[in-house]
Protein backbone atom coordinates (compact mmCIF):
# COMPACT_ATOMS: atom_id res chain seq x y z
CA UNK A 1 -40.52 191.89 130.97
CA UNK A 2 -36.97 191.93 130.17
CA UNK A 3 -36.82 196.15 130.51
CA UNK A 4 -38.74 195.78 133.52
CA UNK A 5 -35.80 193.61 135.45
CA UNK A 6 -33.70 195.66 133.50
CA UNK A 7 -34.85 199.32 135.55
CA UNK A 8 -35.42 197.38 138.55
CA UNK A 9 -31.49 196.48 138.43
CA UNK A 10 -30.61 199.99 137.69
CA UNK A 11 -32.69 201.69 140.00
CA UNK A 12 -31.64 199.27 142.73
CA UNK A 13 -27.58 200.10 142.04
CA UNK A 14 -28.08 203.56 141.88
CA UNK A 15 -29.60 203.68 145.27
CA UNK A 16 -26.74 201.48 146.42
CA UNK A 17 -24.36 204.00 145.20
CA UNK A 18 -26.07 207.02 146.55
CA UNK A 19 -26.54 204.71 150.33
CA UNK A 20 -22.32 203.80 149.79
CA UNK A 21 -21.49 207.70 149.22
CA UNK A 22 -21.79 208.50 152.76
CA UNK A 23 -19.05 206.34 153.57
CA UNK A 24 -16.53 207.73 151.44
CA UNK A 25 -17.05 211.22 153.63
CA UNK A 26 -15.56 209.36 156.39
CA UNK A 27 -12.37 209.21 155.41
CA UNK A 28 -10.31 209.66 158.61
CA UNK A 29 -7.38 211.12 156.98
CA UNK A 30 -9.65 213.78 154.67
CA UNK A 31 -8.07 216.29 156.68
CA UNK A 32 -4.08 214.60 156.30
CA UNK A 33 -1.85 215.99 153.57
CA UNK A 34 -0.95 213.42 151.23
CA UNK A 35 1.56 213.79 148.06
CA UNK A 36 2.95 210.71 145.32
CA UNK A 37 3.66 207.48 146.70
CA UNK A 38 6.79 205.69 144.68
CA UNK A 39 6.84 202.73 143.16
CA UNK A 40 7.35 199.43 145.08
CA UNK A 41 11.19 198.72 144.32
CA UNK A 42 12.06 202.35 144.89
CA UNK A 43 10.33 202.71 148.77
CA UNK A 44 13.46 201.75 151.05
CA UNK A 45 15.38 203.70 149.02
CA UNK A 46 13.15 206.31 149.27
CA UNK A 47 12.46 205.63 152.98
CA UNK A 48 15.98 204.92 154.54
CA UNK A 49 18.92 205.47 151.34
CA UNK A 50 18.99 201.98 151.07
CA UNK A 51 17.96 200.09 148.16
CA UNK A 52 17.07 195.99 148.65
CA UNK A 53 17.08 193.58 145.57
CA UNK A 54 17.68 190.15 145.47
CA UNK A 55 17.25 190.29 149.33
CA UNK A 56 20.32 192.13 149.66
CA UNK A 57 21.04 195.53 151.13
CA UNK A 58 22.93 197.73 148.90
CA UNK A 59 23.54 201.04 150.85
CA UNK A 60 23.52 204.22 148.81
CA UNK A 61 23.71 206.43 152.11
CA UNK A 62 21.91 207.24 155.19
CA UNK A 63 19.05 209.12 154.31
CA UNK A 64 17.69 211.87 157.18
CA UNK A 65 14.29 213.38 157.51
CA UNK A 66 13.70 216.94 158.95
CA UNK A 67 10.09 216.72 160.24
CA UNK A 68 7.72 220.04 158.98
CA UNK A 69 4.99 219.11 160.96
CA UNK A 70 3.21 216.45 163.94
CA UNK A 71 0.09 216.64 164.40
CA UNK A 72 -2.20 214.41 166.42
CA UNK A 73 -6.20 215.28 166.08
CA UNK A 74 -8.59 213.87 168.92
CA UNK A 75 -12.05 213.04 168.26
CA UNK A 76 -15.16 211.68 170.71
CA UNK A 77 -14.65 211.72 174.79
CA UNK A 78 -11.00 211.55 174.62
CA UNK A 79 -10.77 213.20 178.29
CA UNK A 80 -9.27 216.78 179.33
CA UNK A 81 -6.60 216.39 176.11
CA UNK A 82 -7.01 218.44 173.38
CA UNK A 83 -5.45 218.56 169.38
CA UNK A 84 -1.87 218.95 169.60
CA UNK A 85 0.97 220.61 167.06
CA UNK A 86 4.92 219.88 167.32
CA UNK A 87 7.04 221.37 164.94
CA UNK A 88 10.16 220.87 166.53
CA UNK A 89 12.39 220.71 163.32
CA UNK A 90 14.68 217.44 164.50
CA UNK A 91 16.05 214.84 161.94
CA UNK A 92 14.66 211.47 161.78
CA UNK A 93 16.65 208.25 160.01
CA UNK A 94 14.53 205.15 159.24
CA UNK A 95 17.65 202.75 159.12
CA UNK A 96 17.64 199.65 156.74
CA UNK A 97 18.01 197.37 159.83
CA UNK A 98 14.56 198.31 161.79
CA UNK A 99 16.20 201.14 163.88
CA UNK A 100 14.24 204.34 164.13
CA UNK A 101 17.07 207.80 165.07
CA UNK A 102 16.50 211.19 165.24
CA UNK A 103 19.24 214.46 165.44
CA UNK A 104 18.67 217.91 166.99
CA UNK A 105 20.12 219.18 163.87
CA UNK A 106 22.48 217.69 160.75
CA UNK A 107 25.11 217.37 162.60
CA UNK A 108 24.07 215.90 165.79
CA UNK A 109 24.53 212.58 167.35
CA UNK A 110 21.89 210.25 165.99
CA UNK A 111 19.66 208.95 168.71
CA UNK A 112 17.62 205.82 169.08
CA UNK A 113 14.22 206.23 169.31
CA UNK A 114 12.56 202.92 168.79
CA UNK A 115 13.10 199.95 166.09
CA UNK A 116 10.50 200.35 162.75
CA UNK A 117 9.78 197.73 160.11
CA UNK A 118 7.56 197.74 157.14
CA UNK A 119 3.71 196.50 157.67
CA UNK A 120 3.28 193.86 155.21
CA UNK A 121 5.11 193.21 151.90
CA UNK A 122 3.20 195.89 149.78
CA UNK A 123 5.35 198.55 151.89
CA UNK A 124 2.43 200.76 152.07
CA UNK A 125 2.58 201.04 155.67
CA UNK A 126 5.49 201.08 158.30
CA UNK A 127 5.30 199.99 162.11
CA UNK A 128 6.23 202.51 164.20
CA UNK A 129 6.20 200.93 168.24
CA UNK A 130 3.94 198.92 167.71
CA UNK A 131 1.78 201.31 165.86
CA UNK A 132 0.63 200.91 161.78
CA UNK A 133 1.25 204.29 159.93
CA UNK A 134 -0.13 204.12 156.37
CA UNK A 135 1.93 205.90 153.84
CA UNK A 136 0.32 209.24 152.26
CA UNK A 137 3.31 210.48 150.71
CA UNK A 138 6.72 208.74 149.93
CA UNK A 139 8.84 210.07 147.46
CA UNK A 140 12.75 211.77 147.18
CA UNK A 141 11.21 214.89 148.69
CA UNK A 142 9.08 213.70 151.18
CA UNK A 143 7.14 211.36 153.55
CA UNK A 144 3.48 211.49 155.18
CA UNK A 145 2.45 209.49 157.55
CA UNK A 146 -0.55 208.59 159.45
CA UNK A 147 -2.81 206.41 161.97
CA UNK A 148 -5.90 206.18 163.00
CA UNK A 149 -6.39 204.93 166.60
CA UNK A 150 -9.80 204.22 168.57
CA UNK A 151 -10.29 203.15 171.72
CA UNK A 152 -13.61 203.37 173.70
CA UNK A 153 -15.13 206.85 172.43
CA UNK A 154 -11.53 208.11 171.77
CA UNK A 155 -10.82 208.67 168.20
CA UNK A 156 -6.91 209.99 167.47
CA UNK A 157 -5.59 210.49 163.95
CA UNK A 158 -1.80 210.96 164.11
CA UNK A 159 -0.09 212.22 161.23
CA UNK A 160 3.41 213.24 160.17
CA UNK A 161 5.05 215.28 157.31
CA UNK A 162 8.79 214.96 156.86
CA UNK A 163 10.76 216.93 154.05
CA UNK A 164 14.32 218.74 153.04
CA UNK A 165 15.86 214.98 153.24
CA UNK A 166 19.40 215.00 153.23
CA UNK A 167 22.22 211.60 153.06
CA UNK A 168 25.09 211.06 154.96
């Protein structure tokens, strides 16, 4: 009796597993580049050349993004827009204090684009006007980011790929 229960439990997880696998193909960001995440203590330094500890800002410098690539990718009825691609090369500074810049080139005047702020305390995600971008890559030589937003039949995936970082 005992072997009986025993295949019935097996049989009944493995068809769990195969009936969960389909999910895991719906990863919206399957088609998102994504590259090593740092540790914890090390992501506002790695973010903005700021380092926090003891809930105090130690600056180490300005740290500036050049953006490789922005991509947003539309899925369902999202109207008479289609996929777009922006390359456009400027700089982008996530400052310490929740301000969001960006520079035609290194030596530019910054310019405010928006405020930022990290999502929750497990800094895996920033906010971004109002909008969550999960981290897929955060490291000293670059940052991914992405979001998925629905609404009605519109699906858009958003994604960004920063690199060549540089302090001031």
């Amino acid at each position: 009796m005992k072997l009986k229960n025993l295949i019935t439990l097996v049989s009944l997880s493995l068809l769990m597993i195969s009936c969960g696998s389909d999910d895991d193909n719906n990863d919206p960001y399957a088609d998102v580049p994504s590259s090593e995440i740092v540790e914890l203590e090390l992501r506002d330094a790695a973010l903005s050349g700021s380092a926090s500890s003891s809930g105090r800002t130690q600056a180490v410098g300005q740290k500036w993004w050049k953006q490789k690539v922005s991509k947003v990718d539309l899925s369902g009825e999202c109207g008479d827009n289609e996929d777009q691609e922006v390359t456009d090369g400027y700089y982008y500074g996530f400052y310490p204090a929740g301000e969001y810049y960006y520079k035609l080139d290194m030596d530019a005047t910054p310019i405010r684009v928006g405020s930022w702020q990290w999502a929750d305390s497990d800094k895996d995600a920033i906010i971004i006007s109002s909008i969550e971008f999960d981290l897929r890559g955060l490291n000293d030589d670059e940052l991914i980011i992405s979001s998925d937003q629905s609404q009605a039949t519109c699906t858009v995936i958003t994604w960004e790929q920063f690199d060549q970082p540089f302090e001031e």
